[in-house]
Protein backbone atom coordinates (compact mmCIF):
# COMPACT_ATOMS: atom_id res chain seq x y z
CA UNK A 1 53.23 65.85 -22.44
CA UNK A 2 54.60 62.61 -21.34
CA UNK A 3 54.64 60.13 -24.03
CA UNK A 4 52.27 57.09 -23.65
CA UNK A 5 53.48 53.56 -23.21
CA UNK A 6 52.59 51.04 -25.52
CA UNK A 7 51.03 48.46 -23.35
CA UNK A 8 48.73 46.18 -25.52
CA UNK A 9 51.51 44.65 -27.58
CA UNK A 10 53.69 43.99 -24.64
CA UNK A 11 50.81 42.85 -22.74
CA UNK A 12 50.29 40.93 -25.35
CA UNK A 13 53.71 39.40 -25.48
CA UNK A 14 53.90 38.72 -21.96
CA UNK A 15 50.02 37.27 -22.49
CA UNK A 16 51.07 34.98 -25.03
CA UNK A 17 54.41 33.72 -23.72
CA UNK A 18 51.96 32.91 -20.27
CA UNK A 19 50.21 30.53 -21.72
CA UNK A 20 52.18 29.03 -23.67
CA UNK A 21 54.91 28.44 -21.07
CA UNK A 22 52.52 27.70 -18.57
CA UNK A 23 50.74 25.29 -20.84
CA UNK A 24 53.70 23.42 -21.34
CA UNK A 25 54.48 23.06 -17.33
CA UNK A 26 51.03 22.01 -16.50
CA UNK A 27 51.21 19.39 -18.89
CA UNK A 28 54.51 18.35 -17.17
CA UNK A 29 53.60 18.03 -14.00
CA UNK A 30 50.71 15.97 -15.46
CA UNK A 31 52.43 13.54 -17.21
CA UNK A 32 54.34 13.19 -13.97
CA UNK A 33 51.64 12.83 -11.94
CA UNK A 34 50.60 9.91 -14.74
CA UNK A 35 53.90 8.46 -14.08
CA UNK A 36 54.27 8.55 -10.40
CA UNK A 37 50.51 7.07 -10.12
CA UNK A 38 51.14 4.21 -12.60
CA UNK A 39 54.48 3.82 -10.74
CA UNK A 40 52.63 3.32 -7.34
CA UNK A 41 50.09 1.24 -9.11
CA UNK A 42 52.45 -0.97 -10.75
CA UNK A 43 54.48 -1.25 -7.09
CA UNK A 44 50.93 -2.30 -5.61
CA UNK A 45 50.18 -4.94 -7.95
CA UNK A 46 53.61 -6.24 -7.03
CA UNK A 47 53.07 -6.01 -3.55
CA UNK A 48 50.23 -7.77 -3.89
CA UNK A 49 51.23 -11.17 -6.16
CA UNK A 50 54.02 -11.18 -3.65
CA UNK A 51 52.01 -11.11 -0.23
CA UNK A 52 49.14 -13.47 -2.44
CA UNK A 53 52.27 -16.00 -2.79
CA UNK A 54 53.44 -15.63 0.53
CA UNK A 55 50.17 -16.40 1.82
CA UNK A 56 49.66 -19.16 -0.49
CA UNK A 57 52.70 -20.68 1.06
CA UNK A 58 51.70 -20.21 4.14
CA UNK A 59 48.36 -21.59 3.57
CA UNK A 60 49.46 -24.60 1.78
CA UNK A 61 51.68 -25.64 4.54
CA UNK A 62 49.18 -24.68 6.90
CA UNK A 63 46.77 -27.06 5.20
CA UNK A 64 49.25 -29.61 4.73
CA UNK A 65 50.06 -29.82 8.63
CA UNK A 66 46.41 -29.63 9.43
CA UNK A 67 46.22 -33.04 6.99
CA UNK A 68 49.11 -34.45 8.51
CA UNK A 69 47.51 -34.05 12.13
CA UNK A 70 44.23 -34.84 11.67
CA UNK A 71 44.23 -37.49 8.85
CA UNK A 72 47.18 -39.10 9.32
CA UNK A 73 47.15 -38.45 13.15
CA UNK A 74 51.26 -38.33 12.77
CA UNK A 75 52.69 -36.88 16.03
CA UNK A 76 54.08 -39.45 17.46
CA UNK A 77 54.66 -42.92 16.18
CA UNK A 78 54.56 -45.70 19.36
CA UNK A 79 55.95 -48.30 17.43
CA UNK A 80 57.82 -48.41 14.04
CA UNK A 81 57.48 -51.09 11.45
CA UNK A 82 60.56 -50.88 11.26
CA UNK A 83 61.05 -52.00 14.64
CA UNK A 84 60.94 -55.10 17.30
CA UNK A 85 59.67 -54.40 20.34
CA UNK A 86 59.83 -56.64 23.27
CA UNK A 87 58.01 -54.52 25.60
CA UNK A 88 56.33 -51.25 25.08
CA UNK A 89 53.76 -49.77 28.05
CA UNK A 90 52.79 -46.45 28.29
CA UNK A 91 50.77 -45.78 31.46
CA UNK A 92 47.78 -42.89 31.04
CA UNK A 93 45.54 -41.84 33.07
CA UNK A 94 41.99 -43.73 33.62
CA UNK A 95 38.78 -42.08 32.90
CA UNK A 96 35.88 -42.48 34.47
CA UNK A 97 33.60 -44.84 31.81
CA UNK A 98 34.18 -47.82 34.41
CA UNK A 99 32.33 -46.08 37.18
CA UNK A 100 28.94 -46.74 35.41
CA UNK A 101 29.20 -50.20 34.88
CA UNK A 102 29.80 -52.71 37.67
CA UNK A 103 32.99 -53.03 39.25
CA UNK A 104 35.35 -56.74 39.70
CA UNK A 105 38.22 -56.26 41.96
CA UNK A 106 40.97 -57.08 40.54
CA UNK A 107 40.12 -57.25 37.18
CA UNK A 108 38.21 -53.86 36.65
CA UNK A 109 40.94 -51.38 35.18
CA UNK A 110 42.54 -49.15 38.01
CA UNK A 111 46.01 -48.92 36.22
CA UNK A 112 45.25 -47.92 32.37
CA UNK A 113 47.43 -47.72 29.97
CA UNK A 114 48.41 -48.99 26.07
CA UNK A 115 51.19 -51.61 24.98
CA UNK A 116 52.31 -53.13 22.05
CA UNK A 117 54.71 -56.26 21.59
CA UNK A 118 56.68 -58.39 18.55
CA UNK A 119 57.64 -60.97 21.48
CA UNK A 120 54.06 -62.91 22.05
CA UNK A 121 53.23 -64.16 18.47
CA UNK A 122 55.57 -64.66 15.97
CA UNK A 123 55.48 -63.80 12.44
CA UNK A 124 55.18 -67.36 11.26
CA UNK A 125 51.94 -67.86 13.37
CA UNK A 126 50.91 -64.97 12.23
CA UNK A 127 51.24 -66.13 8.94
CA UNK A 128 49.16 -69.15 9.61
CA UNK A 129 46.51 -67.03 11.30
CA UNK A 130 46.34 -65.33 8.12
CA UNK A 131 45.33 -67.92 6.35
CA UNK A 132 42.88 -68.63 8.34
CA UNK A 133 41.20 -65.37 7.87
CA UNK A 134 42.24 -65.43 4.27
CA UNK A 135 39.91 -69.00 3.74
CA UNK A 136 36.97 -67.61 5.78
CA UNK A 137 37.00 -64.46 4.12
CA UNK A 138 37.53 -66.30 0.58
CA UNK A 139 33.51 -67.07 1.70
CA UNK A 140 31.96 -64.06 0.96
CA UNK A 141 33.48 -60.63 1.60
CA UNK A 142 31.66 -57.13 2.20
CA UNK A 143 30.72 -54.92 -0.80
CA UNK A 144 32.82 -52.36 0.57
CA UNK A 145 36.57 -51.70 1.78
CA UNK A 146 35.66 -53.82 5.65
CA UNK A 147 34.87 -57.67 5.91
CA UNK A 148 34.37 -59.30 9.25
CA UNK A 149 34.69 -63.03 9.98
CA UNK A 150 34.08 -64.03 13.55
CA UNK A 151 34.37 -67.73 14.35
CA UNK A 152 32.46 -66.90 17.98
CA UNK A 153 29.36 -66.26 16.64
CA UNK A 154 29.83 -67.27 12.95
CA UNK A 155 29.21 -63.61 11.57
CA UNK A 156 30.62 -62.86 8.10
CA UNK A 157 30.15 -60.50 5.48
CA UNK A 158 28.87 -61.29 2.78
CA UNK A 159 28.08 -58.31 0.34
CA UNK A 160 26.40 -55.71 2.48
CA UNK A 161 25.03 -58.21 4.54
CA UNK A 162 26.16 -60.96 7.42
CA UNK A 163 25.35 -64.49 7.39
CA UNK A 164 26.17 -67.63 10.30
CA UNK A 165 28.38 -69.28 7.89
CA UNK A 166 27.80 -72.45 10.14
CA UNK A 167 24.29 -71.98 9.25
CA UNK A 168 24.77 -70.72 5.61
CA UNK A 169 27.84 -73.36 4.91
CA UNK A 170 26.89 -76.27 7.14
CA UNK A 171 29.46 -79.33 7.06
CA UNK A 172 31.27 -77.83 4.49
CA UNK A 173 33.11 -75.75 6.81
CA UNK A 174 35.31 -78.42 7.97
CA UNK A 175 36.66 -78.12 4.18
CA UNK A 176 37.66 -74.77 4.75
CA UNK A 177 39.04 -75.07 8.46
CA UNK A 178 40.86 -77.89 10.30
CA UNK A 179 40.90 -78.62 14.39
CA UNK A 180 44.52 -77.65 14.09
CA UNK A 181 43.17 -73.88 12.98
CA UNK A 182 41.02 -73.52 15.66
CA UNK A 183 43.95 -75.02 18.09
CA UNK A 184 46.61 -72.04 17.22
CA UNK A 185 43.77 -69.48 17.50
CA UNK A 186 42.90 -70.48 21.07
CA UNK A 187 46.49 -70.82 22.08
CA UNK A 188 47.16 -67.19 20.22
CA UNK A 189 44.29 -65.52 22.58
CA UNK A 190 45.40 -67.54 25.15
CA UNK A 191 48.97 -65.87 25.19
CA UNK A 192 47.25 -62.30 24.66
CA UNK A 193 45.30 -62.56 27.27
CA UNK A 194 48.06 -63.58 29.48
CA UNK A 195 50.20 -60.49 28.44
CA UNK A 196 47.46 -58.28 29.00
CA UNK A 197 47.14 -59.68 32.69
CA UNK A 198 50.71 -59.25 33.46
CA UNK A 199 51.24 -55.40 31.63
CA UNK A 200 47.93 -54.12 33.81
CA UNK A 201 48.92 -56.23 36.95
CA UNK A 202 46.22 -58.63 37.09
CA UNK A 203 45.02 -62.26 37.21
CA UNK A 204 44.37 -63.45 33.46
CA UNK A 205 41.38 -66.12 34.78
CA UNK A 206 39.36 -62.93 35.81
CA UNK A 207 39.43 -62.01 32.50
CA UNK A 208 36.99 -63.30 29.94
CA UNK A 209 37.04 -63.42 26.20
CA UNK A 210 33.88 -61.51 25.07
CA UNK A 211 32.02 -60.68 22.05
CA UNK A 212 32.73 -59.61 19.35
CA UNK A 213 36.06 -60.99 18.80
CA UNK A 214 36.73 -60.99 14.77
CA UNK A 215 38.64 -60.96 11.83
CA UNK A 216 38.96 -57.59 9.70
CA UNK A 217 40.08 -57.58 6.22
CA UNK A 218 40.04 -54.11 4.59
CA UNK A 219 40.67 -52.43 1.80
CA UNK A 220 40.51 -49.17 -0.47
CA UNK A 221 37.39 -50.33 -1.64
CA UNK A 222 34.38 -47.35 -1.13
CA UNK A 223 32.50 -47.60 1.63
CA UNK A 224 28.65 -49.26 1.08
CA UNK A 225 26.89 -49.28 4.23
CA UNK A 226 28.06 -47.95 7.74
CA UNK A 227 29.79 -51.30 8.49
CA UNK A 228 32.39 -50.27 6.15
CA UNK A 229 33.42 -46.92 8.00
CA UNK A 230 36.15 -48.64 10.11
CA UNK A 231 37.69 -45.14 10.45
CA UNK A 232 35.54 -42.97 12.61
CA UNK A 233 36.95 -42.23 16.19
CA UNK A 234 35.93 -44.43 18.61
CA UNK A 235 35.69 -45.03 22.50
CA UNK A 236 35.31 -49.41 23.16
CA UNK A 237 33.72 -49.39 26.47
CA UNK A 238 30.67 -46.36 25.18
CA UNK A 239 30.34 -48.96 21.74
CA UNK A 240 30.55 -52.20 23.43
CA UNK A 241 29.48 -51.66 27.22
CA UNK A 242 31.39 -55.36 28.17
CA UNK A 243 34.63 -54.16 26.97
CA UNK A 244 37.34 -53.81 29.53
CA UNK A 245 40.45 -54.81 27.94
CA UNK A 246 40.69 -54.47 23.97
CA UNK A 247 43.92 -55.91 21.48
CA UNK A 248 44.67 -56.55 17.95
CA UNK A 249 46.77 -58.94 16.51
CA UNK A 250 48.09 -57.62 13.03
CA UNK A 251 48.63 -60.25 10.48
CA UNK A 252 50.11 -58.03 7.74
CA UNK A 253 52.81 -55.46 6.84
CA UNK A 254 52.53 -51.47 7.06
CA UNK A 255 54.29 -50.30 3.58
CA UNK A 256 54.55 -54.19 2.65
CA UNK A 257 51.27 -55.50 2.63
CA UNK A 258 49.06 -52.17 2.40
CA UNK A 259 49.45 -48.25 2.63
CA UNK A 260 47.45 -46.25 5.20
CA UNK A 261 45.40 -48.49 7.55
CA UNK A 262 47.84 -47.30 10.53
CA UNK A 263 45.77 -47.26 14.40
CA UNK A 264 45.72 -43.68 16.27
CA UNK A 265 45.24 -43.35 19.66
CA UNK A 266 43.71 -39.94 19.73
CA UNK A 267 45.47 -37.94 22.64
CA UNK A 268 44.84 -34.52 23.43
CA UNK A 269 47.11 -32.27 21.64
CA UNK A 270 49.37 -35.07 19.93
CA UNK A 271 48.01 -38.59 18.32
CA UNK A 272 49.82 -41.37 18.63
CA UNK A 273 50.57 -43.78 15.72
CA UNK A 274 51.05 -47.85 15.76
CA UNK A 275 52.46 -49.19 12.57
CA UNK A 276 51.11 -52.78 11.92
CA UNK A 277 53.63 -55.91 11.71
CA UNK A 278 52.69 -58.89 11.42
CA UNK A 279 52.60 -60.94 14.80
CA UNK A 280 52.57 -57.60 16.32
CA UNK A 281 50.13 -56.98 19.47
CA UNK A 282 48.97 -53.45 20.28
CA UNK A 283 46.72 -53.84 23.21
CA UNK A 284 44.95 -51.21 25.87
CA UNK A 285 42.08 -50.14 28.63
CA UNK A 286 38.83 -50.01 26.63
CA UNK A 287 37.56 -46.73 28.36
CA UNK A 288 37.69 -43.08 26.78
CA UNK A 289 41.48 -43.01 27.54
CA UNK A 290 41.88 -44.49 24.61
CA UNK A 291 39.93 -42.65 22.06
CA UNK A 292 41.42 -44.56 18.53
CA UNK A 293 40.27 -44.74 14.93
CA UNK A 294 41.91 -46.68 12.04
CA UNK A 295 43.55 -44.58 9.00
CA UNK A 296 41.52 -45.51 5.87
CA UNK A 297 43.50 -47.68 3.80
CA UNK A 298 44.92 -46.50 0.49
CA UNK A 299 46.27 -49.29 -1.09
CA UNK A 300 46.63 -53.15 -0.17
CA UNK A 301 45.02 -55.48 2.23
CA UNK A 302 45.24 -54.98 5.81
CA UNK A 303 44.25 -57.83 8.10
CA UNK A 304 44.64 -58.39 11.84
CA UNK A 305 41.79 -59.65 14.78
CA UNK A 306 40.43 -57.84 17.43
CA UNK A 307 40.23 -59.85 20.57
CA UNK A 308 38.65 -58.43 23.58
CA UNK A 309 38.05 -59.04 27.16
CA UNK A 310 35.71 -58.59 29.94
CA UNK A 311 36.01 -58.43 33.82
CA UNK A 312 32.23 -59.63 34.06
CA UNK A 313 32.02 -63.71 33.57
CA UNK A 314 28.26 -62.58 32.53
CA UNK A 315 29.65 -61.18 29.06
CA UNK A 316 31.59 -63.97 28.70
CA UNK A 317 32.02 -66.12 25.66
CA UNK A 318 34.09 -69.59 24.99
CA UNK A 319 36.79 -70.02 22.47
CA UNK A 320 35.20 -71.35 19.12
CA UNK A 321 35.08 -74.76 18.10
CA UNK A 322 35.15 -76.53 14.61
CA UNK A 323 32.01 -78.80 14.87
């Protein structure tokens, strides 16, 4: 007879060395499987605060480009403080706001465009002009960062109101202004208007001084009524329907005298930027070719005068006079 094996011990061995052998590699390959999965997590998270940073970047310059653009409106800067200009034109297209109101040949815009000059007023007049405006204003003032003072009409702000201050002030406004005042303003518009005639190629007695025609103080005061929103784009000839020919006369300093407050003409695809001087003339067609707004001011007190002119003698007005 054969002799029998033995098999339950040995099976038993084997059995037992199995599991524990296997045990142990299982356990490996789980802790490794830990490992390589907090490994891949840990890479993620990385990953992650890196691209969230990147982005961040990306967004912050994004956002500061987008401010840049459309609050500033700093493309392209037409004129420098910095700078004297003689002569400055740039010729742009017309649009078509003049076809719906009636035409005067030779006066109605056909060539449009935008200038700016240091040459017609100098900064001592402009000085003087100042003062002017700084007297009026010393009148009353707006609640809010814009105050208007308009020696046509006699319009001036006086908290979130106007008032004639002929009416309002009576004789006492020959305390405040003199005939020699009222003499360098007319000869001031009188020299704009003239370098307006001869940049658009026209005859400067078709053109008529027309309403409104003002002083503008303003400042980073908040805003109380609409009046005070100076800044919101703009087209001259859809808010004022006699416009045909618009300029400003700046009577203070960009960086000196005030920080913001710079004018935009709103082109598409790149603004264009005029930095106030004082005795410095930006002037320009009054239709939609010249979209603009005014930066809101941040700091200071920026003061100039809009003057404005019209091709029909039925909008009209005369030059003021101290009574």
């Amino acid at each position: 007879m054969a002799p029998q094996r033995r098999a339950g011990p040995k099976a038993a061995e084997i059995g037992g060395g199995c599991a524990g052998t296997c045990a142990d590699r299982g356990e490996r390959r789980r802790l490794s499987s830990v490992r390589k999965s907090r490994a891949h997590q840990e890479s993620r998270r990385k990953w992650l605060k890196v691209s969230f940073l990147v982005s961040s970047a990306v967004l912050v310059s994004l956002l500061s480009w987008s401010y840049l653009v459309s609050e500033d409106g700093v493309a392209e800067v037409l004129a420098h403080f910095s700078e004297s200009l003689q002569d400055r034109f740039i010729e742009v297209p017309c649009s078509e706001d003049y076809d719906s109101h009636k035409r005067f040949e030779g006066c109605t815009p056909r060539k449009c465009g935008r200038g700016i000059t240091d040459a017609v007023i100098t900064r001592e007049e402009a000085e003087r002009i100042r003062r002017i405006a700084e007297r009026g204003l010393s009148l009353g003032g707006s609640d809010g960062g814009a105050s208007i003072l308009d020696l046509h009409s006699g319009a001036l702000s006086v908290g979130k109101h106007f008032v004639n201050l002929y009416r309002y002030f009576g004789d006492k406004i020959q305390e405040v202004f003199t005939e020699e005042d009222f003499q360098l303003y007319r000869d001031v518009r009188r020299r704009i208007q003239q370098t307006i005639a001869q940049a658009f190629g026209i005859s400067s007695s078709s053109m008529y001084l027309t309403k409104p025609t003002f002083f503008s103080r303003i400042n980073s005061t908040e805003a109380k009524t609409t009046h005070d929103e100076y800044w919101h784009p703009h087209i001259d000839k859809v808010t004022y329907g006699s416009f045909d020919y618009t300029s400003l006369l700046y009577l203070s300093d960009y960086t000196e005298d005030f920080g913001g407050g710079r004018f935009v003409f709103m082109d598409v695809g790149a603004n264009k930027t005029v930095e106030p001087r004082a005795g410095r003339v930006s002037f320009f067609t009054s239709g939609s070719e010249n979209l603009h707004r005014v930066e809101k001011v941040r700091w200071g007190t920026r003061y100039a005068i809009t003057i404005s002119f019209t091709c029909n003698p039925d909008h009209g007005i005369g030059d003021p006079v101290l009574t």
